[in-house]
Protein backbone atom coordinates (compact mmCIF):
# COMPACT_ATOMS: atom_id res chain seq x y z
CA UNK A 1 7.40 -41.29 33.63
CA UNK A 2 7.77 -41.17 37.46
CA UNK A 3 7.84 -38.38 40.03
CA UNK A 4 8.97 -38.60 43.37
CA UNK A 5 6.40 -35.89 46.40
CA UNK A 6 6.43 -35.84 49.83
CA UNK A 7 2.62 -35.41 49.32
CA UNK A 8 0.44 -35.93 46.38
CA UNK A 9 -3.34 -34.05 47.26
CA UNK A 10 -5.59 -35.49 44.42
CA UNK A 11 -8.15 -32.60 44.06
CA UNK A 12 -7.66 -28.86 43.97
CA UNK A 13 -10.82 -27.36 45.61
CA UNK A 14 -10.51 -25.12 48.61
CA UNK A 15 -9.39 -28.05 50.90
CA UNK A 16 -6.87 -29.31 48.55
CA UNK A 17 -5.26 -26.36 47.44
CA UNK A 18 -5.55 -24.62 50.81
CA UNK A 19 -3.03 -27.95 51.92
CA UNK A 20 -0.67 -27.96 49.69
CA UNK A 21 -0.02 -24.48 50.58
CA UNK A 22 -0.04 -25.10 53.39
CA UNK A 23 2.47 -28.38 53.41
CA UNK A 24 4.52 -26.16 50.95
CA UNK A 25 5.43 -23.61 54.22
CA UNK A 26 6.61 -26.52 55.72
CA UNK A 27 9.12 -27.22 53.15
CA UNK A 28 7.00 -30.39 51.32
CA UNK A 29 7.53 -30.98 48.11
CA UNK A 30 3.99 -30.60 46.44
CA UNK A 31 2.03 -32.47 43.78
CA UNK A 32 -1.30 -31.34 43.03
CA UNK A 33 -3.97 -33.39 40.64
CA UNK A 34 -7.15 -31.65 38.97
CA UNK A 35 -9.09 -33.04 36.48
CA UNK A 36 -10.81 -30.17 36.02
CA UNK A 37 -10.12 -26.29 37.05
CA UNK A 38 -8.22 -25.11 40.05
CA UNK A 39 -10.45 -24.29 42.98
CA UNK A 40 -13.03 -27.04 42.50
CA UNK A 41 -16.56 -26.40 43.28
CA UNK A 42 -16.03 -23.51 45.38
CA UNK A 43 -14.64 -21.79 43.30
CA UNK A 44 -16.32 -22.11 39.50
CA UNK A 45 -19.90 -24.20 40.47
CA UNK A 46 -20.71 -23.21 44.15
CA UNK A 47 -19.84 -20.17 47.02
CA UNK A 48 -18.41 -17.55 44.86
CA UNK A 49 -20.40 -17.57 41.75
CA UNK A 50 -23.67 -18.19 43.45
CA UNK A 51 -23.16 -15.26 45.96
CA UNK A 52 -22.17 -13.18 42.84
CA UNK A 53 -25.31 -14.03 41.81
CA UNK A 54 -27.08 -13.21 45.01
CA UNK A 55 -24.75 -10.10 45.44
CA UNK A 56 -26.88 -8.69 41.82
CA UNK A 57 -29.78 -9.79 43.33
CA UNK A 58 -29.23 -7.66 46.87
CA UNK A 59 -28.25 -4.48 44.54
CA UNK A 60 -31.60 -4.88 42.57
CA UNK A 61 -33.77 -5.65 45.75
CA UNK A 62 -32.02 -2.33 46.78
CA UNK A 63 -32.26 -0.48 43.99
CA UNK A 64 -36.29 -1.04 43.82
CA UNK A 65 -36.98 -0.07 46.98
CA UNK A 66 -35.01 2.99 46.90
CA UNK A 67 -37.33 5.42 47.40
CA UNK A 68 -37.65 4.17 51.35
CA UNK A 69 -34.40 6.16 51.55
CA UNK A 70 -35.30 9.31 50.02
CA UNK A 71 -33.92 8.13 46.84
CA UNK A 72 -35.97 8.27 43.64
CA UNK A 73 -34.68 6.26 40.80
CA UNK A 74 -35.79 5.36 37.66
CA UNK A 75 -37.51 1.86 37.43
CA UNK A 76 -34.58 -0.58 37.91
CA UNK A 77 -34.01 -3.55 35.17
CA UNK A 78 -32.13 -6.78 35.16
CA UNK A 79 -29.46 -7.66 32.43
CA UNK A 80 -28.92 -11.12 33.30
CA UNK A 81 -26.30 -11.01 30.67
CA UNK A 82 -24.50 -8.16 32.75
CA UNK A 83 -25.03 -10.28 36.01
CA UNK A 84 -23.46 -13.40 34.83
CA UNK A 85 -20.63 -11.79 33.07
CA UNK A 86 -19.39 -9.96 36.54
CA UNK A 87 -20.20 -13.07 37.97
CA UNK A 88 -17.67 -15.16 35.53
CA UNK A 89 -15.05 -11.95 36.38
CA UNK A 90 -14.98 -12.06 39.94
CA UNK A 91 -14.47 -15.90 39.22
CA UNK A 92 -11.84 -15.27 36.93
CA UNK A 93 -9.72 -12.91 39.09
CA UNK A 94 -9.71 -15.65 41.82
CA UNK A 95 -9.05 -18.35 39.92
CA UNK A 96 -5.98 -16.43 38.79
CA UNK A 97 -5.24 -15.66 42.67
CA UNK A 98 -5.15 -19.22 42.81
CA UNK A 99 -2.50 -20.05 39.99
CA UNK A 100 -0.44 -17.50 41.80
CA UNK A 101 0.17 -19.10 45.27
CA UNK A 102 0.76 -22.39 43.72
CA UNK A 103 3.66 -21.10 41.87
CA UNK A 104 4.85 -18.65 44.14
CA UNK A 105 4.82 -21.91 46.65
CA UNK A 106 6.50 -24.32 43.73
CA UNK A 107 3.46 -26.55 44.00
CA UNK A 108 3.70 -28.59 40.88
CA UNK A 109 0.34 -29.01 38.80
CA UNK A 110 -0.95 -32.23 36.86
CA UNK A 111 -3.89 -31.69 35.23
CA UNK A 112 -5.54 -34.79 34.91
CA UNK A 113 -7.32 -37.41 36.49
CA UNK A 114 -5.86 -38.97 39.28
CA UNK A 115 -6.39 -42.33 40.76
CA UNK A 116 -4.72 -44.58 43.43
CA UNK A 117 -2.87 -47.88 42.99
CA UNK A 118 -2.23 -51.00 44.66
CA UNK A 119 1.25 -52.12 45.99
CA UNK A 120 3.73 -52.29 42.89
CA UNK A 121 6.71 -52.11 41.54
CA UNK A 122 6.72 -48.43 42.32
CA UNK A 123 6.18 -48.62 45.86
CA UNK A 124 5.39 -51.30 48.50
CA UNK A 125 2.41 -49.48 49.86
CA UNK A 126 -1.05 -48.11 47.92
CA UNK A 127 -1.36 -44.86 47.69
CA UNK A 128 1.10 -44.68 44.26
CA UNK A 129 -0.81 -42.15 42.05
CA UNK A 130 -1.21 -42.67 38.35
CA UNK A 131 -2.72 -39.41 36.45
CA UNK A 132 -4.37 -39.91 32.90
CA UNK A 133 -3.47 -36.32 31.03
CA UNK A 134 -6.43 -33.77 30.23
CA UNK A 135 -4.05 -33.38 26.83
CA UNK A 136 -3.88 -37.07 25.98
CA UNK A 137 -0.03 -37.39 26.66
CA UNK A 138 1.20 -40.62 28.57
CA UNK A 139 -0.12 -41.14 32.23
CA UNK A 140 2.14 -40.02 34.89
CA UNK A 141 3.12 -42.26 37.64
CA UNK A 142 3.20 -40.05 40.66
CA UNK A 143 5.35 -41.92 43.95
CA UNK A 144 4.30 -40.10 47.10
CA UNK A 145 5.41 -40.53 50.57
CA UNK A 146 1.43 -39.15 51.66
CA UNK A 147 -1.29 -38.90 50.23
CA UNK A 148 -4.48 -36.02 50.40
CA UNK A 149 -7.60 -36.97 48.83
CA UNK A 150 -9.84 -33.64 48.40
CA UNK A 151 -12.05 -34.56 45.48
CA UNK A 152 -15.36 -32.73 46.65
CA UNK A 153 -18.59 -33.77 45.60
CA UNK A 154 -21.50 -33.30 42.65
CA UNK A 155 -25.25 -32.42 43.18
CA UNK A 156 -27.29 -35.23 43.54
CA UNK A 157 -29.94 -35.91 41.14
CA UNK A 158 -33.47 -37.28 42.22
CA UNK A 159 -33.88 -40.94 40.70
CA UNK A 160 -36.08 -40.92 38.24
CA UNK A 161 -35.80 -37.60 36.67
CA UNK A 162 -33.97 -37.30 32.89
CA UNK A 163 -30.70 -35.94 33.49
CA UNK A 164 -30.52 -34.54 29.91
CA UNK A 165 -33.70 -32.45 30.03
CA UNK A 166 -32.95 -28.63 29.54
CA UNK A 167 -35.54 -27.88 32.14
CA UNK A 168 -33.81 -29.95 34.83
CA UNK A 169 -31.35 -28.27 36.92
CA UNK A 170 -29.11 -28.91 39.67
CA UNK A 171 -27.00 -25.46 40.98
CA UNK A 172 -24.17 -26.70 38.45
CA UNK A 173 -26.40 -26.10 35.78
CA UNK A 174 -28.46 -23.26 36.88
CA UNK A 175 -25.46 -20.97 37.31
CA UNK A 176 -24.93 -21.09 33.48
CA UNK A 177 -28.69 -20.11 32.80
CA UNK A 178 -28.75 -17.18 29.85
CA UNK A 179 -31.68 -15.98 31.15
CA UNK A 180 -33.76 -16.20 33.80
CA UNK A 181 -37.02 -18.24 33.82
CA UNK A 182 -40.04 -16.99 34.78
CA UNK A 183 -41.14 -19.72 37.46
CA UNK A 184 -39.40 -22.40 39.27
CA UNK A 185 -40.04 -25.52 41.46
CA UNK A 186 -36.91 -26.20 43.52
CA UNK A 187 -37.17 -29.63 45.07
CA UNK A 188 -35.15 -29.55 48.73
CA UNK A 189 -35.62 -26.66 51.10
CA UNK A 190 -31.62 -26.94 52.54
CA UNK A 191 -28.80 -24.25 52.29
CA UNK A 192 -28.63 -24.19 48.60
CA UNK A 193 -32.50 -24.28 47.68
CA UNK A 194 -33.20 -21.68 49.94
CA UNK A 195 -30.42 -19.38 48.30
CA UNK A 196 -31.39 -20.32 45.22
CA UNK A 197 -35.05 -18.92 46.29
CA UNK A 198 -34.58 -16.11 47.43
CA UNK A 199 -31.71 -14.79 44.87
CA UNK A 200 -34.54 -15.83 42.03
CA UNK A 201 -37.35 -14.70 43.95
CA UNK A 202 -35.52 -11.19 44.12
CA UNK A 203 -35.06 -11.07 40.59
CA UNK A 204 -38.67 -11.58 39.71
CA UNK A 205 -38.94 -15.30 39.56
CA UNK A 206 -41.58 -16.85 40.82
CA UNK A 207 -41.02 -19.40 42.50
CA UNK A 208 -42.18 -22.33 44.88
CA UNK A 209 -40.34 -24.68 47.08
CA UNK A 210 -41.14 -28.35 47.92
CA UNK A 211 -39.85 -29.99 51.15
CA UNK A 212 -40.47 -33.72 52.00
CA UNK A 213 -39.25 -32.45 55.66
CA UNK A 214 -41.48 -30.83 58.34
CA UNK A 215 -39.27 -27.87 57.77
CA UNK A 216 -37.19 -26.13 55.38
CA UNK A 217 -33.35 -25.64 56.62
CA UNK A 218 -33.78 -28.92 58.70
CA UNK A 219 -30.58 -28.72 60.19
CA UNK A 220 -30.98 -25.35 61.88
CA UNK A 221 -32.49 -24.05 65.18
CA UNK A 222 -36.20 -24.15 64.87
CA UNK A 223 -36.66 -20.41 65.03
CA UNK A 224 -34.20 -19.91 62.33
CA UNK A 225 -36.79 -22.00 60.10
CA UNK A 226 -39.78 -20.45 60.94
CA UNK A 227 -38.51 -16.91 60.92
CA UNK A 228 -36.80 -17.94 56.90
CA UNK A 229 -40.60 -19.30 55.95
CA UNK A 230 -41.69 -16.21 57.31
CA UNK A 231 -38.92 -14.44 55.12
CA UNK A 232 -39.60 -16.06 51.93
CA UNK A 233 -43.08 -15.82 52.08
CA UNK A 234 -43.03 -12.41 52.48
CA UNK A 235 -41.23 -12.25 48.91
CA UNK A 236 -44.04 -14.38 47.46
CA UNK A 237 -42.33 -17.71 47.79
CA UNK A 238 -44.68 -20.69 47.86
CA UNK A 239 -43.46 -23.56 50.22
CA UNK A 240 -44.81 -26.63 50.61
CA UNK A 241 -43.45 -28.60 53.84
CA UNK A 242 -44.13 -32.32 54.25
CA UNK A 243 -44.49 -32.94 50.83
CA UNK A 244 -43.60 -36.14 48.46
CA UNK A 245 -43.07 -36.35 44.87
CA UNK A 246 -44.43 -38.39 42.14
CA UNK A 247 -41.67 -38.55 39.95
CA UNK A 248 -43.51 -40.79 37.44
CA UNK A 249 -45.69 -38.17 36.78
CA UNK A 250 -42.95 -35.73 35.07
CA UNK A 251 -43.90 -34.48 31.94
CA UNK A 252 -41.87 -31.81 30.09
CA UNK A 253 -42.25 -29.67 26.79
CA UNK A 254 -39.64 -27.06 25.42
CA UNK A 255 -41.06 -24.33 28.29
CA UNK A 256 -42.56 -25.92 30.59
CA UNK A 257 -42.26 -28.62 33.52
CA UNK A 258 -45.16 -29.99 35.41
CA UNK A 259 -44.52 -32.95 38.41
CA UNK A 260 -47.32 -33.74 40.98
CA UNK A 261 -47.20 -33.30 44.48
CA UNK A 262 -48.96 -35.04 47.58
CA UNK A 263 -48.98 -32.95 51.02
CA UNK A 264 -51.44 -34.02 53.88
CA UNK A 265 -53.11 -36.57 51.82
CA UNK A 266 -53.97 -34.05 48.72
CA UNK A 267 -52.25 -34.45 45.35
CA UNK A 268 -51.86 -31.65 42.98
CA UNK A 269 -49.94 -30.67 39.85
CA UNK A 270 -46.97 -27.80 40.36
CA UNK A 271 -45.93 -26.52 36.83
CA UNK A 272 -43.11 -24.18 36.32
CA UNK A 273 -40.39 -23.33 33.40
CA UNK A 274 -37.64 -25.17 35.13
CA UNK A 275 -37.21 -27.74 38.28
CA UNK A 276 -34.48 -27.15 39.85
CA UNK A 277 -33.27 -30.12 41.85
CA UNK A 278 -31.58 -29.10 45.30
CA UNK A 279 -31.48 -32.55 47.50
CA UNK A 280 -27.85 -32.77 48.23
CA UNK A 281 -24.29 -33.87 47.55
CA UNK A 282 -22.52 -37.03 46.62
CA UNK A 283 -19.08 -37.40 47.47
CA UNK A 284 -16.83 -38.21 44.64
CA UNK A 285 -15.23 -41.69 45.58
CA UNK A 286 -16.48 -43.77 42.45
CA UNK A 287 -13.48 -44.14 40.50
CA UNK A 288 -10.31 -42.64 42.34
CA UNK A 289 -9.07 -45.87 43.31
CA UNK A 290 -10.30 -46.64 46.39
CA UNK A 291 -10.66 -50.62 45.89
CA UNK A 292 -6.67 -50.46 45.74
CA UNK A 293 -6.42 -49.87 48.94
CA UNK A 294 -8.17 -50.70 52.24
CA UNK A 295 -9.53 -47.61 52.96
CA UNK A 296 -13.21 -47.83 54.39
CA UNK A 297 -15.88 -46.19 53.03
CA UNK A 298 -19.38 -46.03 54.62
CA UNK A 299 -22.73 -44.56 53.26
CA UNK A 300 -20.81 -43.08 50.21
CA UNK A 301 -18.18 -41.23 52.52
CA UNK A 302 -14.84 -42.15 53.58
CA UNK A 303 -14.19 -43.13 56.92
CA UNK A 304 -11.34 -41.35 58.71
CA UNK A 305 -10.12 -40.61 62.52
CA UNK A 306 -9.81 -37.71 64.16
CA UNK A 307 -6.98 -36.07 62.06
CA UNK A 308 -8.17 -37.31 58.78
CA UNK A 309 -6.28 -40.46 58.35
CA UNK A 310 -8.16 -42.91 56.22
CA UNK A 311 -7.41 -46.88 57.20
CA UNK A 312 -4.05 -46.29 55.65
CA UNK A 313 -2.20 -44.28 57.38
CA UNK A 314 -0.36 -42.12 54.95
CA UNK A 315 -3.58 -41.45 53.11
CA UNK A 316 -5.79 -38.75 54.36
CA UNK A 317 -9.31 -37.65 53.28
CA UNK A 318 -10.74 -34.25 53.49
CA UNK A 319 -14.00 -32.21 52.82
CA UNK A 320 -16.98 -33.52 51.00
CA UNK A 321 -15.53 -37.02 50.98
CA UNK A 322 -15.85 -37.60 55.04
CA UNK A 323 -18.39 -37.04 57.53
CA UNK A 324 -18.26 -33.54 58.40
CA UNK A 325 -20.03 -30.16 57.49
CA UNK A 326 -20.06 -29.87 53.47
CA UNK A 327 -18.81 -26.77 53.75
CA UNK A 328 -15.38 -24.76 52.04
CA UNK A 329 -14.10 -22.97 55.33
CA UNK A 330 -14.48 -26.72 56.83
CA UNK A 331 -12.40 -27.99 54.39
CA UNK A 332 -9.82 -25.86 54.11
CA UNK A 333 -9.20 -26.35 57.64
CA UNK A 334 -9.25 -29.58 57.83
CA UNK A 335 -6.77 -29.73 54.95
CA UNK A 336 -4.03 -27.40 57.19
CA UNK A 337 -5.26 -29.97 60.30
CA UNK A 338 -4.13 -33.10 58.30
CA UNK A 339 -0.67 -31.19 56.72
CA UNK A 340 0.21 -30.46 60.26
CA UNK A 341 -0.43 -34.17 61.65
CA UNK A 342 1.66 -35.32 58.27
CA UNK A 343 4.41 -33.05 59.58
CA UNK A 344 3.62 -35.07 63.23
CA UNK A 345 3.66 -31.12 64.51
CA UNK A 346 2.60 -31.02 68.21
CA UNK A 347 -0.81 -30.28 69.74
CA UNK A 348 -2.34 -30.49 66.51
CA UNK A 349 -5.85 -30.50 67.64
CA UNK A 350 -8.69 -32.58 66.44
CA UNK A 351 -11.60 -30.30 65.16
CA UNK A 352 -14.77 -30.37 66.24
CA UNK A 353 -18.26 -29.89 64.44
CA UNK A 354 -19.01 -27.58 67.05
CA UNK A 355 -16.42 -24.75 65.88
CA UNK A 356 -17.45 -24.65 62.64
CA UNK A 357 -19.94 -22.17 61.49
CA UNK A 358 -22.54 -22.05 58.99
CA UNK A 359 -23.76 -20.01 56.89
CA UNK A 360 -26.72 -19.71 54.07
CA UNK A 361 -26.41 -16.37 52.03
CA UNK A 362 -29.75 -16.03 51.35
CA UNK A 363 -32.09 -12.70 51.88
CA UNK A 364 -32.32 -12.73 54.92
CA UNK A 365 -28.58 -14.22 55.48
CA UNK A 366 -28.54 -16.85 57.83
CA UNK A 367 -25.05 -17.73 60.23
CA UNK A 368 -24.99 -20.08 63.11
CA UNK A 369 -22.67 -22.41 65.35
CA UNK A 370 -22.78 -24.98 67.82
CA UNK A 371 -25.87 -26.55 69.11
CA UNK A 372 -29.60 -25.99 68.42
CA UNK A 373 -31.94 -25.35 70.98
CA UNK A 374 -33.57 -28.80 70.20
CA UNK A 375 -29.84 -30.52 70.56
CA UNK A 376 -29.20 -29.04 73.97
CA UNK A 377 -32.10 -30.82 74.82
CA UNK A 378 -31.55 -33.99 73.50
CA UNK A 379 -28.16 -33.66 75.01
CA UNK A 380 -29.58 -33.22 78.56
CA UNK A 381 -28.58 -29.87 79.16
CA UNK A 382 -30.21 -27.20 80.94
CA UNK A 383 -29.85 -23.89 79.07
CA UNK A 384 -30.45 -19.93 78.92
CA UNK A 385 -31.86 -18.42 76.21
CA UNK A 386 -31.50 -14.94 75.01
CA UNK A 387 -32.93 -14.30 71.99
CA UNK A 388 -33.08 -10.15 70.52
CA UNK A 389 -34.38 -8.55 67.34
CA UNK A 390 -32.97 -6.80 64.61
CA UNK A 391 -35.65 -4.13 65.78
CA UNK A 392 -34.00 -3.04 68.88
CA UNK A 393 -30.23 -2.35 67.49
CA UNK A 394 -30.07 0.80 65.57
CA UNK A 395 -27.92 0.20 62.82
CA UNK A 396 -30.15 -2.36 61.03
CA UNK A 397 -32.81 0.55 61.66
CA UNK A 398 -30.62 2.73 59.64
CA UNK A 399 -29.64 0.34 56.88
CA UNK A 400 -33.39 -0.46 56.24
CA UNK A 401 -32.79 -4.24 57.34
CA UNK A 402 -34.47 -5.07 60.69
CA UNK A 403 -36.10 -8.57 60.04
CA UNK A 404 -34.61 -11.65 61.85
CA UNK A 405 -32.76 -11.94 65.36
CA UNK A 406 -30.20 -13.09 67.16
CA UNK A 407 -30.29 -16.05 69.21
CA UNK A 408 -27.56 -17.33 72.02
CA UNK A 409 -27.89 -20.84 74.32
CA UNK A 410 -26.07 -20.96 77.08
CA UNK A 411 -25.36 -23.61 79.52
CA UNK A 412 -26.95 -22.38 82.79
CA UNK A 413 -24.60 -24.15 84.95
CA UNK A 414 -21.03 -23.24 83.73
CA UNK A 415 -22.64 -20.00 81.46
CA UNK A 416 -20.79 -21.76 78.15
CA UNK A 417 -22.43 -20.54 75.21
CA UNK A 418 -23.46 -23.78 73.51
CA UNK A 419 -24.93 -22.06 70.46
CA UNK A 420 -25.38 -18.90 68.30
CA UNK A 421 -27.58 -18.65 65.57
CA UNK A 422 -28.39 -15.46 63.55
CA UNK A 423 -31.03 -14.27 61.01
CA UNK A 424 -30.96 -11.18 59.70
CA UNK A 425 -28.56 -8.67 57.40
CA UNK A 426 -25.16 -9.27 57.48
CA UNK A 427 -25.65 -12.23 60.06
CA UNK A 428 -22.09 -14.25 57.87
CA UNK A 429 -20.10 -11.53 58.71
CA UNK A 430 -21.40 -11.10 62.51
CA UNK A 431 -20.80 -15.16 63.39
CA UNK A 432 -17.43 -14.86 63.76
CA UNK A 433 -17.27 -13.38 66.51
CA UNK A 434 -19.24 -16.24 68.05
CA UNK A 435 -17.19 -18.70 66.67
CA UNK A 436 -14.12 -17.06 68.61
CA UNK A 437 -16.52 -17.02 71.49
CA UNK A 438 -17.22 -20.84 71.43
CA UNK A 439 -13.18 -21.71 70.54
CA UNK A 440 -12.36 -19.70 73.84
CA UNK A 441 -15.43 -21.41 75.89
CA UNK A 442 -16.35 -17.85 76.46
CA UNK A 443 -19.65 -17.49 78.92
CA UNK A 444 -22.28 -15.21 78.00
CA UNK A 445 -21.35 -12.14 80.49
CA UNK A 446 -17.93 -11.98 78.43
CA UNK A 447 -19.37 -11.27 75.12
CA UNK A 448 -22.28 -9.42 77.41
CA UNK A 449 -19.45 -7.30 79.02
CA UNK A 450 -16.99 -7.02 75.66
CA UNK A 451 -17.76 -3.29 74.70
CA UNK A 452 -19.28 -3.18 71.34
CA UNK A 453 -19.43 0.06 69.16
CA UNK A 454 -22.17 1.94 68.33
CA UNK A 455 -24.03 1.67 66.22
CA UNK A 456 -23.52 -1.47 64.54
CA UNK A 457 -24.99 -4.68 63.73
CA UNK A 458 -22.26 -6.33 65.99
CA UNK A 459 -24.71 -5.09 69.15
CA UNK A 460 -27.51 -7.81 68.54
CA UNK A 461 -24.70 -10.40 70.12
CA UNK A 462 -24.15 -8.21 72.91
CA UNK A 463 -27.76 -7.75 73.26
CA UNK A 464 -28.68 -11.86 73.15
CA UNK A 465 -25.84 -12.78 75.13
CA UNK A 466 -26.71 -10.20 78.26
CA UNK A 467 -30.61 -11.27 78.19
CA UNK A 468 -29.55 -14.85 78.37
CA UNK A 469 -28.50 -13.53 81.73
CA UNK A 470 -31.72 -11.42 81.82
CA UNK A 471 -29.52 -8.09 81.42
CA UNK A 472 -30.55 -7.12 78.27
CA UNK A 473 -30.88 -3.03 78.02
CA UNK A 474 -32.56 -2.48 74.75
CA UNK A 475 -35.29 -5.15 75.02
C-alpha cells in the first residue's frame, strides 16, 4: 500500500513531533514514523525522566537538611521504588499529551521503522519512505513531497567494554535501575555524568568520576568547571581529571566492577557496584537509508545548510543527526525553522549556536549561553566581565541555596553581551532571560537598568550585568 504527504518526518522525538505540528498549522498533510514510542529520547530515556529522578533527589537533599530551617523531621528514607514509579507517571502523562496534539492536528502515525529509497517507480526522486510495521503487517510505501529526518541518537558505549554486563550502564539503562547501588564509577565528566553524580551522590551513592579531559564540563566557561568540582566535592564526589582507562583490565563479578586507572603517570584500581558509561552520543544514521540518496554525512552526522537542507533538497535533517547542540529545545526549533523554509515562508532566519542555551540540571544547576570567556579570547575580542555571587542576592539567602554565581561577558566596545553563564539554584529557569537578552543584542546597562523585583533570584543578572560596567550595588 501507498500513501501520498506533503511531508513525511521519520522520527518522533521532540524535534520531529514538535514539526509536524508545526507543518500541520500550516495546512501540511502529516506523516509521522516511530519505531519506537512517541517523544523519542526526550521523552522516555533522557530530560524528563532523569530530572524526575533528580527532582526526588532535590526533595531528599531537602528533606535531610531540614532542620537548617527550623524544621525537625524524622530521619528521611528513600523508596527508590516510589521514585521511579512517579518518575514513569510524569512520563506517562506526557506521553499521552503527546498522542493528543497529533490527533487533534490529524498527524497520521506509522509505527514502524522507516527508511529512505532510491528513485523508483513511486517517485523520480529519493526520499520515497518505506516503513516495516512494529505489528508485522505489510510495509507501507510512504510518497512524500519532503522529507524530515529526526531520528536522535543512542549513548555511546566505550570500545571494549561487554555491552551485556548487568553492571555496565549507559543513562538508557541506568534509568530502569530497581535499586540503587551503593558505589559508582561514571566514565565522562559532560552534562549527563555530572547529573548523573550529583542526583546519585544525593541519594547516598557514592560515587567517583573519571575524566580523560583537564576538566569536567569541558565545554563550559572555566569558572563554571571549577566552581561544579568544587560543588561535587563538597557532596563527597571523587573526580579524577586527566585520567585514561585501561579497558583490558575490566573484571566483573555479580556485585562488583573493578577497571584501572592511570592519572599523572600513577595507575590504580577504582572498584564500584556499577560503571556507568557517560562519553557521548551517536547519531542514528546506520540504517535509515541514507546510501539511497546523496545526502552527505561527515564524522557520523549529517551535513546540512543553514536551514537544514541535507544535499537533497527536499530532505531535511534535524537534532542529534547534524552538527549542532545535542540538545531537545535545539531541536525542536530547528524542526519549526526547517517547516517554515519547506513552506518557503519569508525571513525565516538561520539559527545560530549562539542563541541557544544550555543547561545541566545537576545540584548545583548549571545554565549558560553564548561565548566562554576563553572563546572571546580566541575570537579576538576585548571584553567586560562581571561576575556576582549567589551570596549577595537575598533570595538564595532565604531559600538556603547561595553556592555558585553569575557570570556576564560583554563586548567592551559595542557593550553586547557575548555570554551568560550561571551556577547556582534555579540557574535553568533564570537563563532565559539572557537568552532574550542575546536575541535582542541587548548591552549590559539594559539588563543593568531593566528593574528587577525583589527579592528574587532574577537579581544576580542584574547584579553581573551592572558590575561588568563596574556599577554593581550589592558587591
Amino acid at each position: 500500500m501507498s500513501l501520498n504527504y506533503d511531508l513525511v518526518i521519520i522520527g518522533a522525538g521532540t524535534g520531529g513531533y514538535v514539526a509536524a505540528i508545526k507543518a500541520a498549522q500550516l495546512g501540511k498533510k502529516v506523516a509521522i514514523v516511530e519505531a519506537k514510542e512517541l517523544g523519542g529520547t526526550c521523552l522516555h530515556r533522557g530530560c524528563i525522566p532523569s530530572k524526575s529522578l533528580l527532582k526526588s533527589a532535590e526533595i531528599y537533599r531537602t528533606v535531610k537538611h531540614a532542620e537548617t530551617f527550623g524544621v525537625i523531621s524524622e530521619r528521611a528514607t528513600v523508596d527508590f521504588a516510589k521514585v521511579q514509579s512517579r518518575k514513569e507517571a510524569v512520563v506517562q502523562q506526557l506521553h499521552k499529551g503527546i498522542q493528543s496534539l497529533l490527533k487533534k492536528h490529524k498527524i497520521s502515525i506509522y509505527e514502524g521503522y522507516g527508511r529512505m529509497l532510491g528513485p523508483s517507480i513511486f517517485s523520480p526522486s529519493a526520499g520515497t519512505v518505506s516503513v516495516e510495521m512494529n505489528d508485522g503487517s505489510d510495509n507501507i510505501i510512504l510518497i512524500p513531497k519532503q522529507v524530515l529526518l529526526a531520528t536522535g541518537s543512542k549513548p555511546r558505549m566505550l570500545d571494549g567494554l561487554p555491552k551485556q554486563d548487568e553492571n555496565v550502564l549507559t543513562s538508557d539503562e541506568a534509568l530502569q535501575l530497581e535499586e540503587l547501588p551503593a558505589s559508582v564509577v561514571i566514565i565522562g565528566g559532560g552534562v549527563i555524568g555530572v547529573e548523573w553524580a550529583s542526583m546519585l551522590a544525593d541519594f547516598g551513592v557514592e560515587v567517583t568520576i573519571v575524566e580523560n579531559a583537564k576538566q569536567i564540563l569541558i565545554n563550559e566557561d572555566e569558572d563554571i568547571s571549577k566552581e561544579m568540582t568544587k560543588q561535587l566535592q563538597k557532596k563527597g564526589i571523587v573526580i579524577h581529571t586527566n585520567a585514561s582507562l585501561d579497558v583490558d583490565s575490566f573484571e566483573s563479578d555479580p556485585s562488583n566492577v573493578r577497571i584501572d586507572v592511570t592519572k599523572e603517570g600513577e595507575t590504580f584500581t577504582l572498584q564500584a557496584n556499577k560503571l556507568f558509561v557517560s562519553i557521548g552520543r551517536t547519531a542514528n544514521i546506520d540504517d535509515i537509508g541514507l546510501q539511497n540518496t546523496d545526502i552527505e554525512v561527515d564524522k557520523g552526522k549529517i551535513v546540512v545548510n543553514e536551514y537544514l537542507q541535507t544535499k537533497e533538497e527536499h530532505i531535511y535533517a534535524i537534532g542529534d543527526l547534524i552538527k549542532s547542540p545535542e540538545l531537545a529545545h535545539a531541536a525542536s526549533h530547528e524542526g519549526i525553522t526547517a517547516v517554515r523554509h519547506m513552506d518557503e515562508q519569508e525571513n525565516v532566519q538561520p539559527i545560530s549556536e549562539n542563541h541557544i542555551p544550555r543547561c545541566i540540571y545537576s545540584a548545583p544547576e548549571v545554565a549558560s549561553i553564548g561565548l566562554t570567556e576563553r572563546e572571546t579570547d580566541a575570537k579576538g575580542y576585548t571584553v567586560a566581565v562581571g561576575k556576582v555571587p549567589f551570596q549577595a542576592i537575598g533570595k538564595a539567602l532565604i531559600n538556603g541555596n547561595h553556592e555558585g554565581f553569575c557570570k556576564v561577558i560583554v563586548d567592551r566596545t559595542s557593550r553586547d553581551v557575548l555570554g551568560v553563564h550561571i551556577i547556582g539554584s534555579q540557574a535553568t529557569e533564570l537563563i532565559s532571560e539572557a537568552a532574550l537578552a542575546m536575541v535582542v543584542q541587548a548591552a549590559d546597562i539594559e539588563i543593568g537598568e531593566t528593574i528587577h523585583p525583589h527579592p528574587t533570584s532574577s537579581e544576580v543578572l542584574k547584579e553581573a550585568a551592572l558590575q561588568a560596567i563596574d556599577g554593581a550595588i550589592h558587591v
